[in-house]
Protein backbone atom coordinates (compact mmCIF):
# COMPACT_ATOMS: atom_id res chain seq x y z
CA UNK A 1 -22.73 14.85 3.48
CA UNK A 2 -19.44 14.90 1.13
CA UNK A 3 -19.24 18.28 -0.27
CA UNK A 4 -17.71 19.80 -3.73
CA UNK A 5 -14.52 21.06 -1.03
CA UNK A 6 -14.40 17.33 0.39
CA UNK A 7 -14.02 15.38 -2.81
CA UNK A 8 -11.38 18.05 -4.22
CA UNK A 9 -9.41 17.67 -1.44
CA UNK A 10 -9.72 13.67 -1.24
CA UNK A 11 -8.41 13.85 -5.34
CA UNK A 12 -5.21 16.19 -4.21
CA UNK A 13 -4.56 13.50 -1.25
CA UNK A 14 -5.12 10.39 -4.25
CA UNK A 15 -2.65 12.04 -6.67
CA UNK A 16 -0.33 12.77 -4.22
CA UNK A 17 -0.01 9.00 -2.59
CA UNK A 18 0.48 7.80 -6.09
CA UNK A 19 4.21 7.50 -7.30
CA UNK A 20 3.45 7.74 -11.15
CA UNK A 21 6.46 5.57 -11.07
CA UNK A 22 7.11 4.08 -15.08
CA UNK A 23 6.84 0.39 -14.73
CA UNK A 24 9.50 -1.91 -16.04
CA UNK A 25 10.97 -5.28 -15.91
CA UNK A 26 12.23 -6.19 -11.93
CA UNK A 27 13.67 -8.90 -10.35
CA UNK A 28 10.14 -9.68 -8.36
CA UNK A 29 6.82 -8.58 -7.85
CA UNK A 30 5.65 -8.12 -4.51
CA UNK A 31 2.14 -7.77 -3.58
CA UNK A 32 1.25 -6.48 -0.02
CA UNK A 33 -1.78 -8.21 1.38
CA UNK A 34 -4.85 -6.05 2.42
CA UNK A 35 -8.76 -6.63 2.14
CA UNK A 36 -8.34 -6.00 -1.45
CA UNK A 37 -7.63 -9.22 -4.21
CA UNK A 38 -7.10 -6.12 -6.86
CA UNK A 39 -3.58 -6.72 -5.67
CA UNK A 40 -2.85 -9.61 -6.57
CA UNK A 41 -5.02 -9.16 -9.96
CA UNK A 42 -2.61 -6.21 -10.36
CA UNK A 43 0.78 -8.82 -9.88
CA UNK A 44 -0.98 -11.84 -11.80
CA UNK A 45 -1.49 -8.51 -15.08
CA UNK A 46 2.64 -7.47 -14.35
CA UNK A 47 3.43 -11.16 -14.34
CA UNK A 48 1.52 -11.96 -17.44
CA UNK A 49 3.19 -8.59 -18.97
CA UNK A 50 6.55 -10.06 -18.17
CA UNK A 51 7.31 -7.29 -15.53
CA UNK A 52 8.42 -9.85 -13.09
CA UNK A 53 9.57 -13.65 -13.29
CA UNK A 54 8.51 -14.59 -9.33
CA UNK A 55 5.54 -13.13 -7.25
CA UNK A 56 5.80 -12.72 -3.54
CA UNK A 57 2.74 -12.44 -1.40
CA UNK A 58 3.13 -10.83 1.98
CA UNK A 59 0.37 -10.72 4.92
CA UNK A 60 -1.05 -12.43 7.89
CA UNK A 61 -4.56 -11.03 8.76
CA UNK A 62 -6.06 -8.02 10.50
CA UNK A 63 -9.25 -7.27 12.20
CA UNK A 64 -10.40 -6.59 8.90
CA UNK A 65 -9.30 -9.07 6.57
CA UNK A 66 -9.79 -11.80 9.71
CA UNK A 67 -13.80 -12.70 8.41
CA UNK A 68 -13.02 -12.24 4.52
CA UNK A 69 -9.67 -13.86 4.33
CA UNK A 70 -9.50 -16.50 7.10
CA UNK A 71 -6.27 -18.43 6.07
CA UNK A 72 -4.14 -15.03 5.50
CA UNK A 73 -4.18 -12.41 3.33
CA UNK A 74 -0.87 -13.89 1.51
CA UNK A 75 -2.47 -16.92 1.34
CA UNK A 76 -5.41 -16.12 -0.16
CA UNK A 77 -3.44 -13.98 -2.91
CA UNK A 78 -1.62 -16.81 -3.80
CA UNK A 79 -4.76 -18.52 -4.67
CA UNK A 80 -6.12 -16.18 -6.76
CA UNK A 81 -2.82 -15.86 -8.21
CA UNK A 82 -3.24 -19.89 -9.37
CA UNK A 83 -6.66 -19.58 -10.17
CA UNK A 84 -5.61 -16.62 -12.49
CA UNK A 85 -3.06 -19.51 -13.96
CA UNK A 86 0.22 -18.30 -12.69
CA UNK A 87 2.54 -21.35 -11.93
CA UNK A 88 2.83 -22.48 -8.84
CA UNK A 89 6.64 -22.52 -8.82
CA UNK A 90 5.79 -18.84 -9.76
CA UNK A 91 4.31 -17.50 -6.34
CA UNK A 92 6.13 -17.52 -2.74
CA UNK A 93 4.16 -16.92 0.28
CA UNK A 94 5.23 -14.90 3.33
CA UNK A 95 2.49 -15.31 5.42
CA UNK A 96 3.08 -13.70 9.15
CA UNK A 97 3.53 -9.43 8.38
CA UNK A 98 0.93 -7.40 10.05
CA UNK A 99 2.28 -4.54 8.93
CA UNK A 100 3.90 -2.50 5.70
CA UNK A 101 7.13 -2.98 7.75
CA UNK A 102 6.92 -6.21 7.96
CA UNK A 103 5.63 -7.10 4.69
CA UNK A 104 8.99 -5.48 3.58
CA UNK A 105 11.32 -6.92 6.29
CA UNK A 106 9.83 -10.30 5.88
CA UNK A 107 9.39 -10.14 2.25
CA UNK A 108 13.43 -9.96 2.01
CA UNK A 109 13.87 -12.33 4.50
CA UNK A 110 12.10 -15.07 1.89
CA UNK A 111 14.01 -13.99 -0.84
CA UNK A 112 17.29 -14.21 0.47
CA UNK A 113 16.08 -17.68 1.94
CA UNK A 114 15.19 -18.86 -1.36
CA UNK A 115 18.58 -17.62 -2.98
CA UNK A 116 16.92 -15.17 -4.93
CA UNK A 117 19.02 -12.14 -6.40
CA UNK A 118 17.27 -8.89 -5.91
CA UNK A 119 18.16 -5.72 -7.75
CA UNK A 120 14.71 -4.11 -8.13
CA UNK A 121 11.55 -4.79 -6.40
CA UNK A 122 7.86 -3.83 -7.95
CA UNK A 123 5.87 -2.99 -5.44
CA UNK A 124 2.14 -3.65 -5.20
CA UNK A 125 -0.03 -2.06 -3.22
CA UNK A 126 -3.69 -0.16 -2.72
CA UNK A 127 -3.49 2.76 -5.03
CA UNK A 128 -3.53 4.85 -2.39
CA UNK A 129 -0.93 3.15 -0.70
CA UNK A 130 1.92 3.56 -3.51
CA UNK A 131 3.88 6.42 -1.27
CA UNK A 132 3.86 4.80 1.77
CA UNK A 133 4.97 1.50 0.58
CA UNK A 134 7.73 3.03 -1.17
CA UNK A 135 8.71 5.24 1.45
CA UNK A 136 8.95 1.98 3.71
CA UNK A 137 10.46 -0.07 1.24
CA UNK A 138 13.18 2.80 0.58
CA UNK A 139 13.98 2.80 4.40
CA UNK A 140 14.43 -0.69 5.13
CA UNK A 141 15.57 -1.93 1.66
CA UNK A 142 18.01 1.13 0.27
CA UNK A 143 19.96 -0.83 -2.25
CA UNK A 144 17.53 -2.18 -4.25
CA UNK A 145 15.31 -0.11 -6.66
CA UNK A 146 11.82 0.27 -5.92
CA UNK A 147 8.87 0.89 -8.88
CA UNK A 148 5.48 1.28 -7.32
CA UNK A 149 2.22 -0.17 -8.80
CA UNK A 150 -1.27 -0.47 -8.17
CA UNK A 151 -4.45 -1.22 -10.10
CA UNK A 152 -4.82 1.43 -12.51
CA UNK A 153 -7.91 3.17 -11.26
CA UNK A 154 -9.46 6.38 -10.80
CA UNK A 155 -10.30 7.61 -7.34
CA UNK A 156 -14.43 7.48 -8.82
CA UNK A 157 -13.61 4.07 -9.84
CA UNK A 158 -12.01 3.10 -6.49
CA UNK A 159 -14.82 4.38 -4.57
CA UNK A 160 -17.47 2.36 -6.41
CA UNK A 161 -15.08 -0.94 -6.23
CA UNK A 162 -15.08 -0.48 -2.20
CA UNK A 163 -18.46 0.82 -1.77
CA UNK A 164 -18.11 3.57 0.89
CA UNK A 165 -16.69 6.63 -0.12
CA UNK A 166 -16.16 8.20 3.29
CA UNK A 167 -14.45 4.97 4.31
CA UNK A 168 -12.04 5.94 1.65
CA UNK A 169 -11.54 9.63 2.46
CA UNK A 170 -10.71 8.10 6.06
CA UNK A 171 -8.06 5.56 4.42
CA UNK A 172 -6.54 8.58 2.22
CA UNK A 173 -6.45 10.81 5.50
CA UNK A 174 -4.81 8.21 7.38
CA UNK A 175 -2.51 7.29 4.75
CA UNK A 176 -1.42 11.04 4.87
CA UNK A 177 -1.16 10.99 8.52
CA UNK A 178 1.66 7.95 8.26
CA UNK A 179 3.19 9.91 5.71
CA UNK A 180 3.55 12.94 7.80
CA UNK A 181 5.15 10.93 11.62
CA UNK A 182 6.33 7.64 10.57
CA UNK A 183 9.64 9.17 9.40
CA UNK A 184 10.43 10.94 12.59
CA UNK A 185 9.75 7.61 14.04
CA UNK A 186 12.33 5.69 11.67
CA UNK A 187 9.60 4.01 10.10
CA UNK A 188 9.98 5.00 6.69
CA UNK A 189 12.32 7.65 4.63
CA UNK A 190 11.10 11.24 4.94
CA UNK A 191 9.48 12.83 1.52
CA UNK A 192 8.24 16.65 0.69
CA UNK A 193 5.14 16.85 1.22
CA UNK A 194 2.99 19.91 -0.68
CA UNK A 195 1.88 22.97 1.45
CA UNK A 196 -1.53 22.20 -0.27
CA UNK A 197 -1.56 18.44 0.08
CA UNK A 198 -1.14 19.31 4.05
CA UNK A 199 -3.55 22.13 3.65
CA UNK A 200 -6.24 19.04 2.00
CA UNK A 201 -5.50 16.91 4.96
CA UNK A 202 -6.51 19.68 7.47
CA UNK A 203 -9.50 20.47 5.88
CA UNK A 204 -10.36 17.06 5.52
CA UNK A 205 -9.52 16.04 9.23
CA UNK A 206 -11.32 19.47 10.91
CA UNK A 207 -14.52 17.50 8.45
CA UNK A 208 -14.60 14.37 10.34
CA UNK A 209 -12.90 12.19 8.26
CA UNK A 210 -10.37 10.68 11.09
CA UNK A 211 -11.57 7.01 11.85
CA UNK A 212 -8.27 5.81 10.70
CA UNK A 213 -6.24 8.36 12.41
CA UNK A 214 -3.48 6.91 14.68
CA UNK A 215 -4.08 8.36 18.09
CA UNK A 216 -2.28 8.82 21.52
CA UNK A 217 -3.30 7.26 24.95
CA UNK A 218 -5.78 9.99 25.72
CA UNK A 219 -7.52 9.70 22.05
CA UNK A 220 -5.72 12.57 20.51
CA UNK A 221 -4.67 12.04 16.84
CA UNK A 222 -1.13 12.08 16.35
CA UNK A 223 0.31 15.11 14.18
CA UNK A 224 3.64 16.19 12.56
CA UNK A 225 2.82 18.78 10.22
CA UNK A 226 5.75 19.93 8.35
CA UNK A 227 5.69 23.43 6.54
């Protein structure tokens, strides 16, 4: 059972991983592969929009994108991407990250490859995942500009596009959880994080909501909480 507490807290963790970043013209659009194709619907809208002259697809697969996207996440973005009518010559494919890390590392790797000039990147991602992309992105990319962008849904709407709404609380929590150790770990640049947006997280994790939790040996779920 959800209750009234649950879903308020899951809407302070949703408006918190979103950037609210202003979107404007960038140098490329990268989309970071994931079990959702709203991604690359989302890049194919910016392209069309003029927000970006050249996509960039980044993913290999994962145990859960293995069954629904066989030949790789990237892979099956770019094919949407045509199907959607973007050119071709339009859409580059990086197809080996397994992680946001990668999907950044590797995603610069191609570009500089293909002699592209980068000053600003949009990033697409999950709409949940808008602050932890950027936080990666600003780590392991500092001089370029980064404007985050996702499908522009509401967490209601979200929830009926995946179906499951405590799978999503668990995908918020966990989001959080990154959000809150990766930095200490040099994953990702460090950002202030709300006394009540860590109070929402609690609550939500004490409720159950922890199957994507990042744990130790012994099964313990990792935790940094900063005050």
């Amino acid at each position: 059972m959800i209750s009234a507490q649950d879903w308020a807290d899951t809407r302070r963790l949703w408006d918190y991983h979103q950037m609210g970043h202003a979107l404007r013209p960038c140098s490329v659009a990268i989309g970071l592969g994931s079990h959702d194709l709203g991604v690359a619907d989302t890049a194919v809208e910016l392209y069309r929009r003029g927000l970006a002259p050249l996509l960039v697809f980044t993913g290999a697969t994962s145990p859960t994108t293995r069954d629904r996207m066989p030949r790789g996440e990237a892979v099956h973005y770019q094919e949407r991407a045509l199907q959607l009518g973007v050119p071709r010559a339009a859409v580059l494919v990086e197809p080996c990250a397994r992680n946001t890390g990668e999907n950044i590392r590797f995603s610069r790797a191609l570009l500089q490859e293909a002699g592209v000039d980068v000053s600003s990147v949009l990033l697409i991602s999950k709409p949940y995942e808008e602050r932890r992309a950027y936080a990666t992105a600003r780590k392991l990319w500092p001089e370029v500009e980064i404007v985050s962008a996702s499908a522009p849904l509401t967490l209601d709407e979200y929830v009926d596009s995946i179906g499951d709404a405590r799978l999503v609380i668990d995908m918020l929590v966990g989001a959080l959880q990154r959000l809150l150790i990766y930095p200490e770990q040099g994953f990702m640049i460090e950002q202030q994080v709300p006394h009540d947006v860590i109070d929402a997280y609690e609550r939500l994790c004490g409720r159950g909501f922890t199957s994507r939790l990042l744990r130790d040996e012994e099964g313990q779920a990792l935790s940094q909480t900063r005050r």
